[in-house]
C-alpha atoms as a PDB file:
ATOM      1  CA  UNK A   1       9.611  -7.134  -6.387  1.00  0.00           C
ATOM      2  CA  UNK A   2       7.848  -3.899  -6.171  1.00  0.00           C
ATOM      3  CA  UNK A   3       7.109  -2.039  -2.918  1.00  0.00           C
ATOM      4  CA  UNK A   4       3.753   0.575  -2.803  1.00  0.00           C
ATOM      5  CA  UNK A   5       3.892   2.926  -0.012  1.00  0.00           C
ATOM      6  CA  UNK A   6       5.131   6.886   0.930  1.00  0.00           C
ATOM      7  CA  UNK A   7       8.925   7.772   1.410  1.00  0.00           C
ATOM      8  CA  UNK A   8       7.639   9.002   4.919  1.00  0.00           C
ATOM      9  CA  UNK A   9       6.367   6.141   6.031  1.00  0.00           C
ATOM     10  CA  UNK A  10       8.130   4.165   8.843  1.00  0.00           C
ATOM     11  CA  UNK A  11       6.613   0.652   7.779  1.00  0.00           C
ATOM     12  CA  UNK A  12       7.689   1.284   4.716  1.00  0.00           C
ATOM     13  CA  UNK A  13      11.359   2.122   5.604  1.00  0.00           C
ATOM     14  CA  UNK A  14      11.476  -0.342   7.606  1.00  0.00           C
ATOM     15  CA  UNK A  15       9.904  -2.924   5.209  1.00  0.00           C
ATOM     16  CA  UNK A  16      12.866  -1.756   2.308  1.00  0.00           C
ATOM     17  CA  UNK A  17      15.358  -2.040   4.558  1.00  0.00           C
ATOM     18  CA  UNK A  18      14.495  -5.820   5.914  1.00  0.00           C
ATOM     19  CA  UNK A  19      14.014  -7.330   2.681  1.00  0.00           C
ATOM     20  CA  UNK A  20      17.501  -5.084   1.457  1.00  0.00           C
ATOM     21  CA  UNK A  21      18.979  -6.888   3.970  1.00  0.00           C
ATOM     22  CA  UNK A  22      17.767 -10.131   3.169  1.00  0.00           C
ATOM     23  CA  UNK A  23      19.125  -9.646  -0.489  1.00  0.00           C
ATOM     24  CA  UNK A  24      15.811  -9.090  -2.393  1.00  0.00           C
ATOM     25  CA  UNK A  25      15.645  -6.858  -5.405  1.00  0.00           C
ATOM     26  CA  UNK A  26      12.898  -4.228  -4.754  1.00  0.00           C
ATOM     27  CA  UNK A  27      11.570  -1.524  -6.581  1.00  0.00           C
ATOM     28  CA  UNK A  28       9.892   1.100  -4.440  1.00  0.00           C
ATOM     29  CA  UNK A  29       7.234   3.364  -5.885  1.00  0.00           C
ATOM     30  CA  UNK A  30       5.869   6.297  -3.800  1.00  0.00           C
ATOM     31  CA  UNK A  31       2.397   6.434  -4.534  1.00  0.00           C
ATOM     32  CA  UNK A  32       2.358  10.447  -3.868  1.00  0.00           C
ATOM     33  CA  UNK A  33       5.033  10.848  -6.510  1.00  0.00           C
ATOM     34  CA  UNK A  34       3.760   8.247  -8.885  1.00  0.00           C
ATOM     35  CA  UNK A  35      -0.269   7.756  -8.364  1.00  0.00           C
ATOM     36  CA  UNK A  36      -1.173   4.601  -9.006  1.00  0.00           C
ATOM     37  CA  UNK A  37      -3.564   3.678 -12.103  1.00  0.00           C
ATOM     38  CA  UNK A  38      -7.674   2.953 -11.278  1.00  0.00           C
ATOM     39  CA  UNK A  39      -6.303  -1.045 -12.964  1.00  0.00           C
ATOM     40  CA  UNK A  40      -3.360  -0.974 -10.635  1.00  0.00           C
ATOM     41  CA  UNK A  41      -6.053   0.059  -7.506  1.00  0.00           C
ATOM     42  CA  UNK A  42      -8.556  -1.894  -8.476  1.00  0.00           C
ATOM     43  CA  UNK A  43      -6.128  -5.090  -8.368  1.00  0.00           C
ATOM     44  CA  UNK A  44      -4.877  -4.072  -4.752  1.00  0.00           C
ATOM     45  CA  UNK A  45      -8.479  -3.996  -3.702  1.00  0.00           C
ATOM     46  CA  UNK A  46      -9.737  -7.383  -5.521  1.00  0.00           C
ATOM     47  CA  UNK A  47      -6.962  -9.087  -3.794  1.00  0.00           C
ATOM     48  CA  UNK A  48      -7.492  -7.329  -0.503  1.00  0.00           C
ATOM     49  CA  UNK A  49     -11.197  -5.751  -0.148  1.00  0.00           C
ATOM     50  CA  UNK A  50     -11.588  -3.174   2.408  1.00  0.00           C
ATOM     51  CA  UNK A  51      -8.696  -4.215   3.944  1.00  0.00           C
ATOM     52  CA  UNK A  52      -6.910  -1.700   1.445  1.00  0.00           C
ATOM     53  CA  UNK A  53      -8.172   1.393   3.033  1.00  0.00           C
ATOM     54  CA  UNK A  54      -6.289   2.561   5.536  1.00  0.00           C
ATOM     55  CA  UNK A  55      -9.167   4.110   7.765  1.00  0.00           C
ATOM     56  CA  UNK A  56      -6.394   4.683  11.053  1.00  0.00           C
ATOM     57  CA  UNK A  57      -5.126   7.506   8.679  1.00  0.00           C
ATOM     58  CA  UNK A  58      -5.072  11.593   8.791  1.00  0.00           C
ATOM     59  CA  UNK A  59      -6.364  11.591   5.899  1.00  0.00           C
ATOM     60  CA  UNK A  60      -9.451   9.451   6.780  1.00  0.00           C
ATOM     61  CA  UNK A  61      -9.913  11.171   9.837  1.00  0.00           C
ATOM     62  CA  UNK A  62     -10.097  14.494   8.166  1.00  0.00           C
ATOM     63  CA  UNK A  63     -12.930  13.092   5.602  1.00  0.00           C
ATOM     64  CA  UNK A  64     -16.812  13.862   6.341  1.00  0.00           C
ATOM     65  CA  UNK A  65     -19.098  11.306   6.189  1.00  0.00           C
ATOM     66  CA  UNK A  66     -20.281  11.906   2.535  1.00  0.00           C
ATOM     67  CA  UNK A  67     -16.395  11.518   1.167  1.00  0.00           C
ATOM     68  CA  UNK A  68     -15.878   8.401   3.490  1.00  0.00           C
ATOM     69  CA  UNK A  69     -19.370   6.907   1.461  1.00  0.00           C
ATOM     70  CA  UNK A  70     -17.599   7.901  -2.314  1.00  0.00           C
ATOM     71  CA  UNK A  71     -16.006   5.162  -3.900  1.00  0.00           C
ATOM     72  CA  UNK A  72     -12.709   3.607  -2.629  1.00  0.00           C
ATOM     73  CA  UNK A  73     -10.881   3.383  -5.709  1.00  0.00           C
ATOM     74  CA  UNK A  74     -12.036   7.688  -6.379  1.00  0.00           C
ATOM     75  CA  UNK A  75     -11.101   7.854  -2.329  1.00  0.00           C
ATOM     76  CA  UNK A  76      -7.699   6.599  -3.352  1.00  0.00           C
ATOM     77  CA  UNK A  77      -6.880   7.629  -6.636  1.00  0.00           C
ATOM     78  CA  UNK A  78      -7.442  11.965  -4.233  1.00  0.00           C
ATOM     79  CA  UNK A  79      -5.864  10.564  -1.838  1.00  0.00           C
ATOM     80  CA  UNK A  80      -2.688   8.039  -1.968  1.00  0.00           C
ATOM     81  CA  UNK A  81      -2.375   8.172   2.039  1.00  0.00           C
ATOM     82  CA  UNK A  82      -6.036   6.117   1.704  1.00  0.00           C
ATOM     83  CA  UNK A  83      -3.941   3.439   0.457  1.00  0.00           C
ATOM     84  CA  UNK A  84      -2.813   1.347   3.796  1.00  0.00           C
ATOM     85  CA  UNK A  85       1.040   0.515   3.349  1.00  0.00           C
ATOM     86  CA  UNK A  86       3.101  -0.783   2.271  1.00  0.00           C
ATOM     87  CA  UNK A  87       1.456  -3.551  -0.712  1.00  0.00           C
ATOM     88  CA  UNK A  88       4.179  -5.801  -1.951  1.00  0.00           C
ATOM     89  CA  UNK A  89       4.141  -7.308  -5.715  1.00  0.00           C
ATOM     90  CA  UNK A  90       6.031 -10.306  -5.897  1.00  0.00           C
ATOM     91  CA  UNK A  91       7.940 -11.171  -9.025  1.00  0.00           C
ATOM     92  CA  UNK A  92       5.264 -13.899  -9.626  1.00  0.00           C
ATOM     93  CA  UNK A  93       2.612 -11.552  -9.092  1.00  0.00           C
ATOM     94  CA  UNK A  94       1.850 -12.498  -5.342  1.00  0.00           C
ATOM     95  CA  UNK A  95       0.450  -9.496  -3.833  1.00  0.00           C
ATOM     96  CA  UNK A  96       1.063  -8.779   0.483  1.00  0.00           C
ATOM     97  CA  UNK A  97      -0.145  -6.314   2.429  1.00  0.00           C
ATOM     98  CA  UNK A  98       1.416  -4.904   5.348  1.00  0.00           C
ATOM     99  CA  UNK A  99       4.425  -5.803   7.185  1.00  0.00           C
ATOM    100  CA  UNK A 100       3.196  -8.026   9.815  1.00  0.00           C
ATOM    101  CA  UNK A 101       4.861 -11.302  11.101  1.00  0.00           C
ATOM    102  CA  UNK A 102       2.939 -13.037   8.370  1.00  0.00           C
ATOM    103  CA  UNK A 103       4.200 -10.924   5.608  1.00  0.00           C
ATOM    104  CA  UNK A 104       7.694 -10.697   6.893  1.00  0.00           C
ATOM    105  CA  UNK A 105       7.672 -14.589   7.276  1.00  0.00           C
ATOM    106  CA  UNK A 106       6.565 -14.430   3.591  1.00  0.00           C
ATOM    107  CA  UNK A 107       9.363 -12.658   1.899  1.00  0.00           C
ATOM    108  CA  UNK A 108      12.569 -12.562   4.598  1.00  0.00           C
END
């Protein structure tokens, strides 16, 4: 299992440390450290849609209007933080988004 998100995150640590404790292997990759491909992006966003952006963010917030109207995958592949945490790969391939009650039903 592979875990997307930002070290500083606190859905993210708290996401790693629930499914730790629940005995799953995961792999976390911190998309500032290790930017994700366009492929790997555009994935994320077939599976999710604009549900992927993370427009709640600094990041987004500190965007004029013409760089919130550029692509989302360019908007992303700038800016990481874009990228609304944590996505979860499943061994099989199932992708999540989040850690809501849904999700953590899903993999606890």
């Amino acid at each position: 299992m592979e875990l997307y998100g930002i070290k500083a995150c606190d859905t993210c640590r708290k996401a790693l440390k629930t499914l730790d404790g629940a005995g799953r292997e995961v792999r976390f990759v911190d998309v500032r450290e290790t930017p994700l491909s366009r492929e790997v992006l555009e994935s994320f966003q077939a599976a999710f849609g604009a549900a992927l952006m993370n427009t709640r963010s600094t990041t987004w917030r500190g965007l004029d209007e013409a760089g919130r109207a550029g692509d989302p995958i360019e908007l992303m592949l700038a800016h990481p933080t874009l990228m609304k945490r944590p996505v979860i790969r499943e061994a099989d391939g199932t992708l999540h988004l989040g850690w809501g009650k849904e999700v953590q039903a899903a993999l606890s």
